[in-house]
C-alpha atoms as a PDB file:
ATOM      1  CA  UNK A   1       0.000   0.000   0.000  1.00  0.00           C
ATOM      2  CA  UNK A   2       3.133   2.218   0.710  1.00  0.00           C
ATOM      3  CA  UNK A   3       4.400   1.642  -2.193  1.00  0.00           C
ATOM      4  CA  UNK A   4       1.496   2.424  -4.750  1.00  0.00           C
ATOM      5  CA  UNK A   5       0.669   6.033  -2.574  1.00  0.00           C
ATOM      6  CA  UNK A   6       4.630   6.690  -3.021  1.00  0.00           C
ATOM      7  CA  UNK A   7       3.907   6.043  -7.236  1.00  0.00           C
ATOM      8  CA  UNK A   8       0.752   7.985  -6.623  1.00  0.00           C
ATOM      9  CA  UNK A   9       2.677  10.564  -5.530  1.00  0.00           C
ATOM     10  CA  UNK A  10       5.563  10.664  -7.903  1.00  0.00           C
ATOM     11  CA  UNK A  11       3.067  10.741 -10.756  1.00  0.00           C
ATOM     12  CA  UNK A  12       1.246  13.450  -9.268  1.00  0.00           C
ATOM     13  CA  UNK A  13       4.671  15.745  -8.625  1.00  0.00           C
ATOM     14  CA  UNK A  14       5.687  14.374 -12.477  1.00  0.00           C
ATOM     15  CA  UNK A  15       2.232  15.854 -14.034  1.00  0.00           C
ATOM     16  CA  UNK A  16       2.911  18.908 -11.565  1.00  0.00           C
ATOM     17  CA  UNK A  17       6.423  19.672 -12.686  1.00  0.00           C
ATOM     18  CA  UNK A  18       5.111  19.014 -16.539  1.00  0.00           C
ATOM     19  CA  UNK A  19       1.853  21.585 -16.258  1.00  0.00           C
ATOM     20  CA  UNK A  20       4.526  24.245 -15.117  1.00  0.00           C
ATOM     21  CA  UNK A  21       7.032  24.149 -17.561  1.00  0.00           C
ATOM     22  CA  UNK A  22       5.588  26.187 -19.870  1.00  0.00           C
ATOM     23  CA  UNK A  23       4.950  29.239 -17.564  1.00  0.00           C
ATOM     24  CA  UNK A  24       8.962  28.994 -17.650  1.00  0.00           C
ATOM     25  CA  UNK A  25       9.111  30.351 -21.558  1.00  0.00           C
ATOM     26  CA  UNK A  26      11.133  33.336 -22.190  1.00  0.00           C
ATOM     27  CA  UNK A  27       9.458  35.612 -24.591  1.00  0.00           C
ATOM     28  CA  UNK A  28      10.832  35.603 -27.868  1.00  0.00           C
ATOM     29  CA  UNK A  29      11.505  39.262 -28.679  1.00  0.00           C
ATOM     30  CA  UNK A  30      14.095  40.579 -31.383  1.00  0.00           C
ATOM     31  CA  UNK A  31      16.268  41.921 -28.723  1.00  0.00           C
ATOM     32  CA  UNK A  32      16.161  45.652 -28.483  1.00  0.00           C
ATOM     33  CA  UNK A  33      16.525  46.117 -32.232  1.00  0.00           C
ATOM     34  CA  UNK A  34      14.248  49.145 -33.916  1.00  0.00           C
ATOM     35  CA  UNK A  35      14.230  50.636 -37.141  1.00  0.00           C
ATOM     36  CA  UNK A  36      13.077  54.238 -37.513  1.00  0.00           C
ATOM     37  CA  UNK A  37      13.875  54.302 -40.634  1.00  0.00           C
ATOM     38  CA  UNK A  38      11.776  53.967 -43.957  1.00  0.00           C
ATOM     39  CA  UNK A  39      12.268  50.812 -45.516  1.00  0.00           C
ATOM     40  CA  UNK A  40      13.632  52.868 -48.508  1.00  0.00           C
ATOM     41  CA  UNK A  41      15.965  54.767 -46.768  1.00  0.00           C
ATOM     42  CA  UNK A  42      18.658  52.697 -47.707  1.00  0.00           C
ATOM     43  CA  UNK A  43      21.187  49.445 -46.448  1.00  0.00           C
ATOM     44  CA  UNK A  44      24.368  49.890 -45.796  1.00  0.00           C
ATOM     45  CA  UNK A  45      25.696  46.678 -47.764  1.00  0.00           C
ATOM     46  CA  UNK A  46      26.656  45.914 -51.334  1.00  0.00           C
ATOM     47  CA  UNK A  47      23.467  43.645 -51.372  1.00  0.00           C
ATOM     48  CA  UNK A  48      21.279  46.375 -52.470  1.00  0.00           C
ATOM     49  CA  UNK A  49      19.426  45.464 -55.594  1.00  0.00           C
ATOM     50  CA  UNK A  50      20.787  47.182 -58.478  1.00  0.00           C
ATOM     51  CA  UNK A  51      19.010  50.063 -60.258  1.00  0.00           C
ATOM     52  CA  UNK A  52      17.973  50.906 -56.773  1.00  0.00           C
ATOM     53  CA  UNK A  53      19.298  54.325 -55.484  1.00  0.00           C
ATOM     54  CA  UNK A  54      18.927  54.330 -51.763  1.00  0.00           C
ATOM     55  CA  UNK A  55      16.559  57.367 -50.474  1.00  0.00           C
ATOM     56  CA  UNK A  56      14.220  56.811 -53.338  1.00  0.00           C
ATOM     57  CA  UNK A  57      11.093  55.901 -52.589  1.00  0.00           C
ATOM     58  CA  UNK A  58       9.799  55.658 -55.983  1.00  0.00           C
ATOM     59  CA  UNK A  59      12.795  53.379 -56.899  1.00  0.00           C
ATOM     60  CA  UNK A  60      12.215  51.579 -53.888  1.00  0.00           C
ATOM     61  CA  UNK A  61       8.878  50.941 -55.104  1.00  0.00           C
ATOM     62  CA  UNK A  62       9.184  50.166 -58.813  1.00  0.00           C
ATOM     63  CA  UNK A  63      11.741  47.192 -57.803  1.00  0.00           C
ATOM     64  CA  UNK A  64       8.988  46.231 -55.104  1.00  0.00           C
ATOM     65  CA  UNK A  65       6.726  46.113 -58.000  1.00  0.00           C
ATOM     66  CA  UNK A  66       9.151  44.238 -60.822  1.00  0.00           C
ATOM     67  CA  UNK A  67      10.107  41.612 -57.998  1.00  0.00           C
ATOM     68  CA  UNK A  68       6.554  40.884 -57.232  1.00  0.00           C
ATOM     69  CA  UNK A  69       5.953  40.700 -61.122  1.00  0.00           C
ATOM     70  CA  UNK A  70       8.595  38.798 -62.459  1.00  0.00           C
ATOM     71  CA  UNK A  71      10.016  36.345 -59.277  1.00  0.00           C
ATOM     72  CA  UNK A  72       6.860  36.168 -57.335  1.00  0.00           C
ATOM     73  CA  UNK A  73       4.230  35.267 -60.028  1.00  0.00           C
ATOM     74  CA  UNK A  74       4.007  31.737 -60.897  1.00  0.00           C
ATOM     75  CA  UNK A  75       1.831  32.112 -63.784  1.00  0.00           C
ATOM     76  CA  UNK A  76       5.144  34.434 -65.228  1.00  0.00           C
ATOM     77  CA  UNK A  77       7.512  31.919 -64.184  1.00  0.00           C
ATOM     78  CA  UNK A  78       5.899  29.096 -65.811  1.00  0.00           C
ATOM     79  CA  UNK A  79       4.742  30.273 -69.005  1.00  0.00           C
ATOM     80  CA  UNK A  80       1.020  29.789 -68.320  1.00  0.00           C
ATOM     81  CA  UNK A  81      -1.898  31.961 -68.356  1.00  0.00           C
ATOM     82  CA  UNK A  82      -4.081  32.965 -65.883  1.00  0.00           C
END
């Protein structure tokens, strides 16, 4: 009888311990990092996109619209129509 309250017991400190791990979680926040900055304001890397002149919004926004058109349309990429 000891010995099946002891397992009784266990299991019930095992469920316990298993409910409460997830009030544990760290929250998964980007660190501290914030942009203030327009999108098309510019990058300070060589991995602009070329024809792009940083500061231009209407630059910025014609390559938004190309990419979208000619990369992100699958009826473009394979030859088919809509």
């Amino acid at each position: 009888m000891k010995r099946l309250a002891m397992l009784v017991s266990v299991a019930a400190a095992l469920a316990a311990s298993t409910a409460l791990t997830a009030c544990g979680e760290k929250p998964q926040t980007l660190g501290g990092v914030k942009s203030d900055a327009a999108p098309f304001q510019g990058t300070d890397n060589a991995f602009a996109a070329p024809g792009w002149t940083k500061g231009d919004k209407a630059s910025w926004e014609q390559g938004l619209k190309a990419r979208a058109q000619n990369s992100q349309n699958e009826y473009t990429r394979t030859g088919t129509s809509k």
